[in-house]
Protein backbone atom coordinates (compact mmCIF):
# COMPACT_ATOMS: atom_id res chain seq x y z
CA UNK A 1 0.00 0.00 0.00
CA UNK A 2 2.60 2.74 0.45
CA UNK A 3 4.46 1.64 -2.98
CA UNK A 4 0.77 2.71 -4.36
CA UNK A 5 0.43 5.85 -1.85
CA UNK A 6 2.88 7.14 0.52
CA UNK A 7 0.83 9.01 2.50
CA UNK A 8 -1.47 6.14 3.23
CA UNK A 9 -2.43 5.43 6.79
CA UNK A 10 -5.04 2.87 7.86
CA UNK A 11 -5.85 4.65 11.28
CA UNK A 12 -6.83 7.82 8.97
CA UNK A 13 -9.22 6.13 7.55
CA UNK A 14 -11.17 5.03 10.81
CA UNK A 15 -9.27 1.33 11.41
CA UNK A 16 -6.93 0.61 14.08
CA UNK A 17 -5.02 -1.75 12.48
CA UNK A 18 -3.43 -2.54 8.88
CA UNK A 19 -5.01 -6.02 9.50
CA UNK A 20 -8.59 -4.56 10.22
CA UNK A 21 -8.54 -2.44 7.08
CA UNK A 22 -7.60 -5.92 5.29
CA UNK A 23 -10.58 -7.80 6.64
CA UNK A 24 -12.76 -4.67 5.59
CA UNK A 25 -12.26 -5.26 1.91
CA UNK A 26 -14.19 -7.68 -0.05
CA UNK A 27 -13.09 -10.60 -1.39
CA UNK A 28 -9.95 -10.69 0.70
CA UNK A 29 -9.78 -13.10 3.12
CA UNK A 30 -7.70 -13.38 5.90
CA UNK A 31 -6.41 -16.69 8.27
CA UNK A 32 -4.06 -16.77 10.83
CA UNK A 33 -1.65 -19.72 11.50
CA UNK A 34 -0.27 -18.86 15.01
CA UNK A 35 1.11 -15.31 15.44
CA UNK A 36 1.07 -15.07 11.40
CA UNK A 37 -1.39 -13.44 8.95
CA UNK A 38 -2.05 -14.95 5.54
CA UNK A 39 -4.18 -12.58 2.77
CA UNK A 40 -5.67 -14.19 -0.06
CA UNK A 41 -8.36 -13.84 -2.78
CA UNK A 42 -11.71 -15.40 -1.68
CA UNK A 43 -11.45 -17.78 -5.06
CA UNK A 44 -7.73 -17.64 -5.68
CA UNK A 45 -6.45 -20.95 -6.86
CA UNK A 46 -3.53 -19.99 -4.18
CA UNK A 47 -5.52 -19.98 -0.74
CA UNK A 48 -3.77 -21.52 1.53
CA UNK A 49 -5.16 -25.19 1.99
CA UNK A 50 -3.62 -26.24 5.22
CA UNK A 51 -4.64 -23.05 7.35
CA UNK A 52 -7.88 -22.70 9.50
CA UNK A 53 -10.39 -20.07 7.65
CA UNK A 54 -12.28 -17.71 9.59
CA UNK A 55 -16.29 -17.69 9.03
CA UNK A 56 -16.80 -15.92 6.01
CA UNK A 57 -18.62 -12.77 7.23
CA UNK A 58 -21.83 -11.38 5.85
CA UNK A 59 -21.63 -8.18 4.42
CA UNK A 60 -22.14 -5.67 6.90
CA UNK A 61 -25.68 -3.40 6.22
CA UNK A 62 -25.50 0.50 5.05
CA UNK A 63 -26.04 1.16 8.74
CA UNK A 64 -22.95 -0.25 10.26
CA UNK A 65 -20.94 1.31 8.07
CA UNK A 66 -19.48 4.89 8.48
CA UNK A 67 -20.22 5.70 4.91
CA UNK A 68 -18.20 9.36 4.97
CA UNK A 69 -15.00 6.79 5.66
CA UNK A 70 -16.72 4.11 2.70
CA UNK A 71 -16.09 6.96 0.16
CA UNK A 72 -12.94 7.80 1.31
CA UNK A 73 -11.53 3.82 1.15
CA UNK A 74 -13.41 4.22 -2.56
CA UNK A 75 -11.66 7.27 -3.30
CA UNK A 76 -8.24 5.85 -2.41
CA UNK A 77 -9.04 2.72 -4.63
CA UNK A 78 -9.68 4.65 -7.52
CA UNK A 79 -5.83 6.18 -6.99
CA UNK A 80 -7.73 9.60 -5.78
CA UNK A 81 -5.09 11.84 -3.91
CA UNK A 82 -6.84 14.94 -2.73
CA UNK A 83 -5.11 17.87 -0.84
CA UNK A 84 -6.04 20.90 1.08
CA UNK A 85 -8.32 23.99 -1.27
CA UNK A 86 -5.75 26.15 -0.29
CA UNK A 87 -2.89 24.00 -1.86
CA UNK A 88 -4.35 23.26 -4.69
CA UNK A 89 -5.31 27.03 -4.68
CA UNK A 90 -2.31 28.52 -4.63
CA UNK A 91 -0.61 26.00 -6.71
CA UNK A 92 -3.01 26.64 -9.76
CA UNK A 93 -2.77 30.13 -9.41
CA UNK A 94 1.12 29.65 -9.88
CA UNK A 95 0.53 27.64 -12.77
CA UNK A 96 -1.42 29.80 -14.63
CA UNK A 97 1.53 33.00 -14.12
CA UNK A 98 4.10 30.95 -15.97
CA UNK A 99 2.38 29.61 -18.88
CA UNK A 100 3.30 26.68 -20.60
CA UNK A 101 6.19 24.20 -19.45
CA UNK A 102 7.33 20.90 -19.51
CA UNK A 103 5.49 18.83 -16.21
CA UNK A 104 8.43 18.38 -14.29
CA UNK A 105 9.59 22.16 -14.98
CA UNK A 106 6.27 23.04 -13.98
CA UNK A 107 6.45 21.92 -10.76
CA UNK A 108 9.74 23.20 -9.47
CA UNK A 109 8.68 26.65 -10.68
CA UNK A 110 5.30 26.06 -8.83
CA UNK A 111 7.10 24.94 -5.51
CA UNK A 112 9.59 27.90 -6.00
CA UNK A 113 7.32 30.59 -6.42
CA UNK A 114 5.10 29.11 -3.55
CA UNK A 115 8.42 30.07 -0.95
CA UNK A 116 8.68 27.02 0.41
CA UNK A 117 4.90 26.98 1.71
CA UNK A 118 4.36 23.98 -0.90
CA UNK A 119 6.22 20.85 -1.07
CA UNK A 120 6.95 19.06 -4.28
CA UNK A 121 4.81 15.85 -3.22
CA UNK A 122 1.63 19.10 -3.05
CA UNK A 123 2.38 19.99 -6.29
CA UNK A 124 2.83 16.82 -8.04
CA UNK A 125 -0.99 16.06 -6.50
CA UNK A 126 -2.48 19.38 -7.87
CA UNK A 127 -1.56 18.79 -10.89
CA UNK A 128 -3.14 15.62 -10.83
CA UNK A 129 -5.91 16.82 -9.43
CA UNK A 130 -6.27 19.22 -12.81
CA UNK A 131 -5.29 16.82 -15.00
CA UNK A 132 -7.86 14.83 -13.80
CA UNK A 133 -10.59 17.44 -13.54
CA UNK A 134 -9.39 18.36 -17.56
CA UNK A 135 -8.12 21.95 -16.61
CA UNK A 136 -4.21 21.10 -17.66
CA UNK A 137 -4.10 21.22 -21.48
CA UNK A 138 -1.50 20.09 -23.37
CA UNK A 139 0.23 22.69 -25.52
CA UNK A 140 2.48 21.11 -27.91
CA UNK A 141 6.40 20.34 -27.53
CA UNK A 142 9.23 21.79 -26.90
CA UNK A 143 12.37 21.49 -28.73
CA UNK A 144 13.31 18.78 -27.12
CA UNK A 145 10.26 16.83 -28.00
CA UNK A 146 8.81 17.07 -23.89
CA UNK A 147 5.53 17.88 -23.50
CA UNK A 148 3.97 21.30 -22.46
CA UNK A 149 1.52 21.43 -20.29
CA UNK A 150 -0.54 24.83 -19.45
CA UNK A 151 -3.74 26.22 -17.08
CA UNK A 152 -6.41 27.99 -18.88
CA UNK A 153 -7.40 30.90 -16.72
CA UNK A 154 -10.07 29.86 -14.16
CA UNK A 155 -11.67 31.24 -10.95
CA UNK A 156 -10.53 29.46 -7.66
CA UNK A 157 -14.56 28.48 -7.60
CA UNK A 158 -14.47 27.26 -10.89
CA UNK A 159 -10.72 24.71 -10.42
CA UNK A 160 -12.72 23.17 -7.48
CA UNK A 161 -16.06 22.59 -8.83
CA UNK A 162 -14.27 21.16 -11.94
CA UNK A 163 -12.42 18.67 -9.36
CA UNK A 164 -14.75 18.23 -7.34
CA UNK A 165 -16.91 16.95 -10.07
CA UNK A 166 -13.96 14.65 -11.51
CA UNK A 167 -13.66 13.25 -7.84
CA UNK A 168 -17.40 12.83 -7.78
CA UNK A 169 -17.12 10.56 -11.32
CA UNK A 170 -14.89 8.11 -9.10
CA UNK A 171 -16.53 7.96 -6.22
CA UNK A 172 -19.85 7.07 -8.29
CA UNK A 173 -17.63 4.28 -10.24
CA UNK A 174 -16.54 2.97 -7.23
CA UNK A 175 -19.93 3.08 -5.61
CA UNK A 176 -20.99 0.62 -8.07
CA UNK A 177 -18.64 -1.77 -7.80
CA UNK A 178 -18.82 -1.78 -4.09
CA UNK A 179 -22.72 -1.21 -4.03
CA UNK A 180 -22.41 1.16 -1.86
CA UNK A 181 -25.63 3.47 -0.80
CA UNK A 182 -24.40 7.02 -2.18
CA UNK A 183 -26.03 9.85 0.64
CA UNK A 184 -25.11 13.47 -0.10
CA UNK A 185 -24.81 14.69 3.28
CA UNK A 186 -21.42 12.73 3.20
CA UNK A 187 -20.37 14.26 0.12
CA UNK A 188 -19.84 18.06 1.37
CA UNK A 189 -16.91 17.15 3.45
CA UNK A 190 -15.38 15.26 0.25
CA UNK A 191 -15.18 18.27 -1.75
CA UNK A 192 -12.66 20.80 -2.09
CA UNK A 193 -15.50 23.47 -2.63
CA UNK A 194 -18.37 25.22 -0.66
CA UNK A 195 -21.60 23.73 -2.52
CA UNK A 196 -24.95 24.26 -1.99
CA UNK A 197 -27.72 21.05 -1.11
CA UNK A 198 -28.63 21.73 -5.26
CA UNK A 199 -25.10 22.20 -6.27
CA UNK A 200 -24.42 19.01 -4.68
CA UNK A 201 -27.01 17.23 -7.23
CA UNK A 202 -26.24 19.40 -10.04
CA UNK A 203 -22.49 17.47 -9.83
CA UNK A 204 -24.14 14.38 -9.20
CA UNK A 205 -25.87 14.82 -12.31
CA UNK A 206 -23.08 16.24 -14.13
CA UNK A 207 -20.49 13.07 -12.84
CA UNK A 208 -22.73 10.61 -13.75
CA UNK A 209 -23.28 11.85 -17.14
CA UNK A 210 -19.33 11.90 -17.66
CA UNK A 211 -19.05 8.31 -15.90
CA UNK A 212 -21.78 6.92 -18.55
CA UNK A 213 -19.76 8.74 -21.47
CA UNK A 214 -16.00 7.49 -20.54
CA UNK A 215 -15.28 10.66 -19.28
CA UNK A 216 -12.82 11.55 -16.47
CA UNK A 217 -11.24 8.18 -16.04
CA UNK A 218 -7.76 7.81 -15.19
């Protein structure tokens, strides 16, 4: 898990242990032989014969599960890395003062200009985050054949409802392959922006749309 995210931390997401975020994923299933834990797909051809399975549990009901943390776990599947507004604030608007650059120029000049207030591991995400949300454009090549990427001039308001949306087309992908119950009161504190109860739906509407038409995937 931290070859895939180095920031990731099981007791951030609500679990005490590394093994009880395990056991919280379908079709993993865990045994232990002794002091030692063994992982395995429920119909890998490589489960462990010889071991003593655990009960296979029943999937636990929309009510026992903190679904504000559910979204997050889908989130993190989908390879979702979300950072402060603020960061991703301030690291836009330092994007869109230097025009177009080659990515890894980019972000040194971003994490320059910022004065040391944002790291390189911030500004790597934010520009994720607006690749991913469509705002960074390519803009040709240099001489040297690397690609240029560029910002098209946004409002702050309009970067994060334009992520916010592209996070939204995840979590909705996810949600269907989890079957997870989607509630929009646990969607406000998932977004980077300040949205209204009908702004909420009107990216609801607008993800799903995107989702059905390809849109927005990684």
């Amino acid at each position: 898990m931290l070859d895939i995210d180095s920031a990731f931390d099981e007791k951030a997401l609500g679990f005490k242990s590394f093994t009880a975020f395990v056991k919280a994923v379908d079709g993993i299933e865990l045994v232990q032989d002794d002091k030692t834990w063994s992982a395995f797909f429920q119909d890998s051809e490589a489960s462990p014969g010889p071991l003593p399975k655990k009960p296979k549990k029943a999937t636990p009901s929309p009510q026992e599960i903190d679904l504000a943390e559910t979204y997050r776990i889908i989130l993190r599947i989908k390879h979702w890395r979300s950072i402060p507004a603020s960061v991703l604030a301030r690291c836009y608007s330092k994007m869109r003062g230097v025009g177009a650059l080659p990515k890894s120029e980019l972000l040194e000049t971003v994490v320059r200009l910022c004065d040391g207030e944002v790291t390189t591991t911030d500004a790597r995400k934010a520009a994720g985050l607006l690749l991913k949300a469509g705002i960074m454009e390519v803009r040709g090549a240099n001489e040297e054949g690397e690609v240029m990427w560029q910002v098209p001039p946004l409002s702050e308001p309009e970067v994060l409802y334009a992520v916010d949306r592209a996070m939204m087309v995840r979590l909705l992908a996810g949600r269907e392959d989890t079957r997870s119950p989607m509630e929009k009161r646990h969607l406000a504190p998932l977004c980077l922006g300040k949205h209204s109860g009908l702004e909420i739906d009107t990216l609801l509407k607008e993800a799903s749309s995107l989702g059905r038409d390809g849109g927005g995937q990684d």
